[in-house]
C-alpha atoms as a PDB file:
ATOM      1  CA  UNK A   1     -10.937 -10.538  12.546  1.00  0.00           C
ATOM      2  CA  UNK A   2      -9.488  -7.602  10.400  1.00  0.00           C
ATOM      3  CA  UNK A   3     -10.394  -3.754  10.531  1.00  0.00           C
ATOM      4  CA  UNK A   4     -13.194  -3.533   8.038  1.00  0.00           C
ATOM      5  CA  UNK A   5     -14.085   0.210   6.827  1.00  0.00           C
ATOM      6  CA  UNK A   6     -17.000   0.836   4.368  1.00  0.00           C
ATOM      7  CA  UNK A   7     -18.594   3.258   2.773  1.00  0.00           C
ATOM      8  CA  UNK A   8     -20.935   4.142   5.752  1.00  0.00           C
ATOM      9  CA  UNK A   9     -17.674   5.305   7.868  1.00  0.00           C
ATOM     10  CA  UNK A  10     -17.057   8.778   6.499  1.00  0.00           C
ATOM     11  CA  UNK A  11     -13.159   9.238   7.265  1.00  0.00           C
ATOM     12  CA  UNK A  12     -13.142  13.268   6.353  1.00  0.00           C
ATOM     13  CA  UNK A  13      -9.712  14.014   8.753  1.00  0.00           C
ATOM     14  CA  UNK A  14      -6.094  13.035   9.167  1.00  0.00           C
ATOM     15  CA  UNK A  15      -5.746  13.598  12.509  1.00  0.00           C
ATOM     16  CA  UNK A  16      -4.056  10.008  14.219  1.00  0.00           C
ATOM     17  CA  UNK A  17      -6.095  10.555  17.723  1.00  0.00           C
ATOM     18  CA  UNK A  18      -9.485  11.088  15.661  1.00  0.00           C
ATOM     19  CA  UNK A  19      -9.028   7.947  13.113  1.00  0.00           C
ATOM     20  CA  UNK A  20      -7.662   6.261  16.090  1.00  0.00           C
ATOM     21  CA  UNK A  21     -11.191   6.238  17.840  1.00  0.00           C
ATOM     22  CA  UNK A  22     -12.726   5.828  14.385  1.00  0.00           C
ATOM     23  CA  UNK A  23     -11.081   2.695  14.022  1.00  0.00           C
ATOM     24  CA  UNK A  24     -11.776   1.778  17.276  1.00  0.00           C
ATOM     25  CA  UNK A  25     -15.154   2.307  17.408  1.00  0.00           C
ATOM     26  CA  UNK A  26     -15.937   1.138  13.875  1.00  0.00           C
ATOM     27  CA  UNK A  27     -14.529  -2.314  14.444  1.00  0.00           C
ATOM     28  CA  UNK A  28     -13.647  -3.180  17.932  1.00  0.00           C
ATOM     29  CA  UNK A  29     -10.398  -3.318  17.723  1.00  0.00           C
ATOM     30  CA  UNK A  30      -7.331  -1.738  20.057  1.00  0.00           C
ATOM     31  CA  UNK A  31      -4.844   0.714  18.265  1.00  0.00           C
ATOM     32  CA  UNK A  32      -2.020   1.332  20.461  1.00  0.00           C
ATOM     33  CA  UNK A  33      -0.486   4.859  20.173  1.00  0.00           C
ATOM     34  CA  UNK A  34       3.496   4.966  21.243  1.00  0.00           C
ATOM     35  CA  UNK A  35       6.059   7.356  20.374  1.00  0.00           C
ATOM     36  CA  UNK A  36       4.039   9.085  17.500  1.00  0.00           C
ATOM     37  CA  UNK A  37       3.170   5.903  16.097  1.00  0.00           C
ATOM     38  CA  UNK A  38      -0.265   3.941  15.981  1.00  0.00           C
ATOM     39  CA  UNK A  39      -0.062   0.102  16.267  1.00  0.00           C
ATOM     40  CA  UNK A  40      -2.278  -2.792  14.743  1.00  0.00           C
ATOM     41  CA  UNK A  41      -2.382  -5.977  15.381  1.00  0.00           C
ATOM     42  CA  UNK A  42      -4.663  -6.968  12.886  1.00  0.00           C
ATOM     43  CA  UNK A  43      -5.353  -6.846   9.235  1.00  0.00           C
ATOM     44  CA  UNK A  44      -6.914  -3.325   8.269  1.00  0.00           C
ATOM     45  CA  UNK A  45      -9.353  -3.349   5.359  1.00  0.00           C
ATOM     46  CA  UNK A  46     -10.892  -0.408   3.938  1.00  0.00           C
ATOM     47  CA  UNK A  47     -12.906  -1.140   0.912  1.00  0.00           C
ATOM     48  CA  UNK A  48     -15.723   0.410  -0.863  1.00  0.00           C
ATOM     49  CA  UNK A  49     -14.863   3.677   0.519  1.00  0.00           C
ATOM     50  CA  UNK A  50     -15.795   7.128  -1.416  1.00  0.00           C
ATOM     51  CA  UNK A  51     -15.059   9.379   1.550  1.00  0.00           C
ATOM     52  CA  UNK A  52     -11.388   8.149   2.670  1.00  0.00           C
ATOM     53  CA  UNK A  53      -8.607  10.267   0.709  1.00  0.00           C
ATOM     54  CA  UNK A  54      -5.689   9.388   2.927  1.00  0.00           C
ATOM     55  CA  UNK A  55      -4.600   7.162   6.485  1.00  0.00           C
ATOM     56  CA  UNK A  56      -3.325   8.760   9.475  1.00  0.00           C
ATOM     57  CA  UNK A  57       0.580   9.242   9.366  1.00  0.00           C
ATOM     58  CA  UNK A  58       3.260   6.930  11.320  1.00  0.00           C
ATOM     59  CA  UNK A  59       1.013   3.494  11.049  1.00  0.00           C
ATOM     60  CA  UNK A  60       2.221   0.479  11.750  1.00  0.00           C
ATOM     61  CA  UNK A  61       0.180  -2.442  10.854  1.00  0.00           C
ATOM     62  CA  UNK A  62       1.713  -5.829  11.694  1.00  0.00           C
ATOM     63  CA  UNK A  63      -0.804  -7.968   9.694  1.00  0.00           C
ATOM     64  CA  UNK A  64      -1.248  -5.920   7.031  1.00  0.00           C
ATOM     65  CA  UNK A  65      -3.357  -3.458   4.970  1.00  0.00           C
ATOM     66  CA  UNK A  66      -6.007  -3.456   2.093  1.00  0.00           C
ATOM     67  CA  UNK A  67      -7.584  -1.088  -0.166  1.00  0.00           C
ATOM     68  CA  UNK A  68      -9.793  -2.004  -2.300  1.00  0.00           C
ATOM     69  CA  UNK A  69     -12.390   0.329  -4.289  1.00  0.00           C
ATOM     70  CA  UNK A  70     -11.516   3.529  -2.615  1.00  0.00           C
ATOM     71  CA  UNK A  71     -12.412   5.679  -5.581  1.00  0.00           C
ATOM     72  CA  UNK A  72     -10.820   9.041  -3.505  1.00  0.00           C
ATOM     73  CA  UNK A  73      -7.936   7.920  -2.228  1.00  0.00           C
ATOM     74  CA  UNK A  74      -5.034  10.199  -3.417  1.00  0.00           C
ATOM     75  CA  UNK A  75      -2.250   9.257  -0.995  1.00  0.00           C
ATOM     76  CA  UNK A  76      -0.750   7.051   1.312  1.00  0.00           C
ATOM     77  CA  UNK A  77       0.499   8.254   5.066  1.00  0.00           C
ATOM     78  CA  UNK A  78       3.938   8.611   5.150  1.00  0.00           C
ATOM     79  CA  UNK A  79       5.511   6.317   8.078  1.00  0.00           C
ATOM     80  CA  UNK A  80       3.624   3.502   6.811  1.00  0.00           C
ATOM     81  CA  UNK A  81       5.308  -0.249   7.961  1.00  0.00           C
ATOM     82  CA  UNK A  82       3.124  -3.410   7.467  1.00  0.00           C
ATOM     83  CA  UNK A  83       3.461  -6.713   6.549  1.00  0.00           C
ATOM     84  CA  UNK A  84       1.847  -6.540   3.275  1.00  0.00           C
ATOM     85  CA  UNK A  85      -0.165  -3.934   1.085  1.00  0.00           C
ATOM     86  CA  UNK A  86      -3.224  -5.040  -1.345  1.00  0.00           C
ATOM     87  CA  UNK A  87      -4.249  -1.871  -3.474  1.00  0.00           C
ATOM     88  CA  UNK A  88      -6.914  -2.824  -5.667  1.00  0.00           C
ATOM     89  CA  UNK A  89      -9.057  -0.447  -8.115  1.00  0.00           C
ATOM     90  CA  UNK A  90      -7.886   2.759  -6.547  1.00  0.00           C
ATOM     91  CA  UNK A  91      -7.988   5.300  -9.320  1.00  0.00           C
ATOM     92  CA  UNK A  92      -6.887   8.577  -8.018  1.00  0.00           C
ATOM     93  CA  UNK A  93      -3.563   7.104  -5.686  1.00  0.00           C
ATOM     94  CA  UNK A  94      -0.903   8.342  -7.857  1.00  0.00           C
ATOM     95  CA  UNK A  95       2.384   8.146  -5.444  1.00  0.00           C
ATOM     96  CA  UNK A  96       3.199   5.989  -2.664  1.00  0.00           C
ATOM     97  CA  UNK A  97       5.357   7.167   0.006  1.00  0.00           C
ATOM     98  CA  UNK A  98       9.172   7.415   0.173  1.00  0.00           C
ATOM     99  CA  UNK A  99       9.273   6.053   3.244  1.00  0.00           C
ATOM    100  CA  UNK A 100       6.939   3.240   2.400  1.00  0.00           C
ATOM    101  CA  UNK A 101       8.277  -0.615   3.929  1.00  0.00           C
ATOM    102  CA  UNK A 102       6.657  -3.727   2.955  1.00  0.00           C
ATOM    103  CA  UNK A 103       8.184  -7.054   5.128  1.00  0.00           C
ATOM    104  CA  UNK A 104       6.572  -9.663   2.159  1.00  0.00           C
ATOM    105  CA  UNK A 105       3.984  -8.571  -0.235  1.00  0.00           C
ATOM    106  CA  UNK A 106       3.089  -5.864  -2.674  1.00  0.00           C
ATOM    107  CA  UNK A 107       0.276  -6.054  -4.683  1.00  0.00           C
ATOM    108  CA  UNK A 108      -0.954  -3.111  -7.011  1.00  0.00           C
ATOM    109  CA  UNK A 109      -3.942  -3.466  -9.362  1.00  0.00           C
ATOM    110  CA  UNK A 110      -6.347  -1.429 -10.890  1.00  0.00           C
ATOM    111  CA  UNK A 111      -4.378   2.172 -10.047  1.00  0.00           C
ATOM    112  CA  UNK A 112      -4.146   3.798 -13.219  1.00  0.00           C
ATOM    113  CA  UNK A 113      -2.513   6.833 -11.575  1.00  0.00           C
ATOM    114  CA  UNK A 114       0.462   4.787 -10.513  1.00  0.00           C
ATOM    115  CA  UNK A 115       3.145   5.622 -12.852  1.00  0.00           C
ATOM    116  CA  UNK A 116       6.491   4.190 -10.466  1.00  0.00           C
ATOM    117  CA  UNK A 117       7.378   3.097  -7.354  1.00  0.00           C
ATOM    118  CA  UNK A 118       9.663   5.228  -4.884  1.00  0.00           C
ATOM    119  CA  UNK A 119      12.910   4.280  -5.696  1.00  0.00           C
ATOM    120  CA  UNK A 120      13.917   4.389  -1.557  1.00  0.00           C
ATOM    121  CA  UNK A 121      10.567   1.903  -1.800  1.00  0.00           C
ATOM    122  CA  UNK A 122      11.677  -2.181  -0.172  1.00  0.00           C
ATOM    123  CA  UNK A 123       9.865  -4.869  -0.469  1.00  0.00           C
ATOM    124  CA  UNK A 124      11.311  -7.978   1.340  1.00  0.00           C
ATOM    125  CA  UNK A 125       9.722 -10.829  -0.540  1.00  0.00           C
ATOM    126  CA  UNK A 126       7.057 -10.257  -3.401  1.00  0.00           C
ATOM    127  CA  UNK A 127       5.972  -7.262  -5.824  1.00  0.00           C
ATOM    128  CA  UNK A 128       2.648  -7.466  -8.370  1.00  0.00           C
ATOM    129  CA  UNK A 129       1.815  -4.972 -10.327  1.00  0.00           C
ATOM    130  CA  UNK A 130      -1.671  -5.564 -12.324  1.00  0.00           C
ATOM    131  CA  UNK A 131      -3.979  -3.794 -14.620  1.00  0.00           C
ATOM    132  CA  UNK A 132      -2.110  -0.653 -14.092  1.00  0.00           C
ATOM    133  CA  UNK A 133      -2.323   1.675 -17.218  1.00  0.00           C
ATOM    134  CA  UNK A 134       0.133   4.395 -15.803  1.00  0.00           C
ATOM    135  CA  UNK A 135       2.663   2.331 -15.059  1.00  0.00           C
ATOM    136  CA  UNK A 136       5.809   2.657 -16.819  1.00  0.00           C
ATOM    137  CA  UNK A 137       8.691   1.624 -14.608  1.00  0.00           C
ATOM    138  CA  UNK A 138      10.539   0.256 -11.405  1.00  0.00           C
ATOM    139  CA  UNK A 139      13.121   2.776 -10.231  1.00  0.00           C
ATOM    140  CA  UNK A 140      16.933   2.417  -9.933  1.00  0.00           C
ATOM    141  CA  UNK A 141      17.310   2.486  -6.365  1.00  0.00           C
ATOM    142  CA  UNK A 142      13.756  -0.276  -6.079  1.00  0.00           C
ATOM    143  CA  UNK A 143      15.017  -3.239  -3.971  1.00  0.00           C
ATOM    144  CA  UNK A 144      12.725  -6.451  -3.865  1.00  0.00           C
ATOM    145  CA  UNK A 145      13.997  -9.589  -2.341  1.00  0.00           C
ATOM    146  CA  UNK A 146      15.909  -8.613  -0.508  1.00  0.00           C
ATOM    147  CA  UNK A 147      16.069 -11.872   1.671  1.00  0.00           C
ATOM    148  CA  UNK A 148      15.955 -14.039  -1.163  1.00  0.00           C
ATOM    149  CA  UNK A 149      13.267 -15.641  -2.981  1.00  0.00           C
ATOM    150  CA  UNK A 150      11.836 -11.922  -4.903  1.00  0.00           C
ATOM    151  CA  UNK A 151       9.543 -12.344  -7.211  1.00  0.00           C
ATOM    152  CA  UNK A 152       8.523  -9.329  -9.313  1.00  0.00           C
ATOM    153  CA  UNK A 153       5.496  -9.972 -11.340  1.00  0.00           C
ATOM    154  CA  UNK A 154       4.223  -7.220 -13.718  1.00  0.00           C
ATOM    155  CA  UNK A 155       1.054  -8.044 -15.484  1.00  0.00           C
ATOM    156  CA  UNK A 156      -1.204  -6.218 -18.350  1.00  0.00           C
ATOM    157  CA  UNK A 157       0.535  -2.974 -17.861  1.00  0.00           C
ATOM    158  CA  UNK A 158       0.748  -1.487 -21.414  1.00  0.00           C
ATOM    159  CA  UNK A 159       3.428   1.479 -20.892  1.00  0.00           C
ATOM    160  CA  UNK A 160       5.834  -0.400 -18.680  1.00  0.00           C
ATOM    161  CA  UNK A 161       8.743   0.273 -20.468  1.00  0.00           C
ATOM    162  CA  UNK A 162      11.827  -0.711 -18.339  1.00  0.00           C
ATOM    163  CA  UNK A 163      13.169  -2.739 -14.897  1.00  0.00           C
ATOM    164  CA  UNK A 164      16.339  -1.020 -13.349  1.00  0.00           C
ATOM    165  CA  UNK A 165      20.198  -2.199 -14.322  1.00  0.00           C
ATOM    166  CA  UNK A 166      20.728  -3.272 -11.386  1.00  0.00           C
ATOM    167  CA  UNK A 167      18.108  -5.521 -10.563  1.00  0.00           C
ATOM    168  CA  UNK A 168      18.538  -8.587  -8.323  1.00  0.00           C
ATOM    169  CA  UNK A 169      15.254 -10.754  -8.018  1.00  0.00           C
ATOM    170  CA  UNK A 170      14.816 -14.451  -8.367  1.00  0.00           C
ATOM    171  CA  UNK A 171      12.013 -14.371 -10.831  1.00  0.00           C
ATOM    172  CA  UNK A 172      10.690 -12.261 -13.147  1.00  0.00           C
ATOM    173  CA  UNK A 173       7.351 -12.249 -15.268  1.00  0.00           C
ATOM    174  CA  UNK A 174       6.167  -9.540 -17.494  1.00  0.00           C
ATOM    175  CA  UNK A 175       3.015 -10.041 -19.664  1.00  0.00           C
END
């Protein structure tokens, strides 16, 4: 079973050791801590969350991570690495790192502060981008797919104005 944060878990610090315990109190999981980084082994879920405004830096989470209704949130850790990212309905994120890396799935909805992606941003397999009213484009540099079979679907954003020249995916689907 995933890392499940609510509401009742006031997360007030960005200190690694401190959300470490948190996490490990909270949910009964084991976060290993080497070299600077903190490890995961399962998926991490943080939803319905008013208190959370960022993650603790240098995270690695090999199952992957999801945010969903965290009304504060205003920025991802820098460091991050997981398998996959689901950010749903979280209003005040308006950046995601430069640093950010994605192995298979991205999937953005809801974030009206999201104007772009990093252009330094990779996403191995998949990119969605939903219900996003700040979005306007995918950088230059963006890479998706890299490893074959991208997909790059960008849905009911109304000021998406442009994909970069360069480009390479295997599908495509703006509505």
């Amino acid at each position: 079973m995933g890392l499940i944060i609510n509401s009742k878990l006031k997360v007030n610090t960005v200190d690694p050791i401190v959300i470490k315990r948190m996490f490990e109190q909270a949910a009964g999981v084991t976060l290993v801590e080497k070299n600077g980084r903190l490890f995961c082994d399962d998926k991490v879920c943080i939803e319905n969350n008013e208190e959370i405004t960022t993650l603790p830096e240098f995270m690695t989470l090999r199952r992957g991570l999801v945010l969903k209704d965290c009304t504060n949130l205003t920025e991802l850790p820098k460091g991050l690495i997981t398998n996959c990212i689901f950010i749903e309905n979280c209003p005040k994120l308006e950046t995601l790192p430069i640093d950010l890396w994605v192995k298979v799935d991205v999937r953005i909805a809801g974030c009206d502060g999201i104007t772009s992606l990093p252009d330094t941003m990779v996403v191995l397999r998949n990119l969605s981008i939903e219900n996003c009213k700040g979005f306007t484009t995918l950088p230059e540099g963006f890479k998706v797919g890299i490893m074959g079979d991208g997909r790059i679907e960008i849905i009911d954003c109304p000021n998406f104005k442009s994909l970069p020249h360069a480009l390479a995916v295997d599908v495509v689907e703006i509505k």
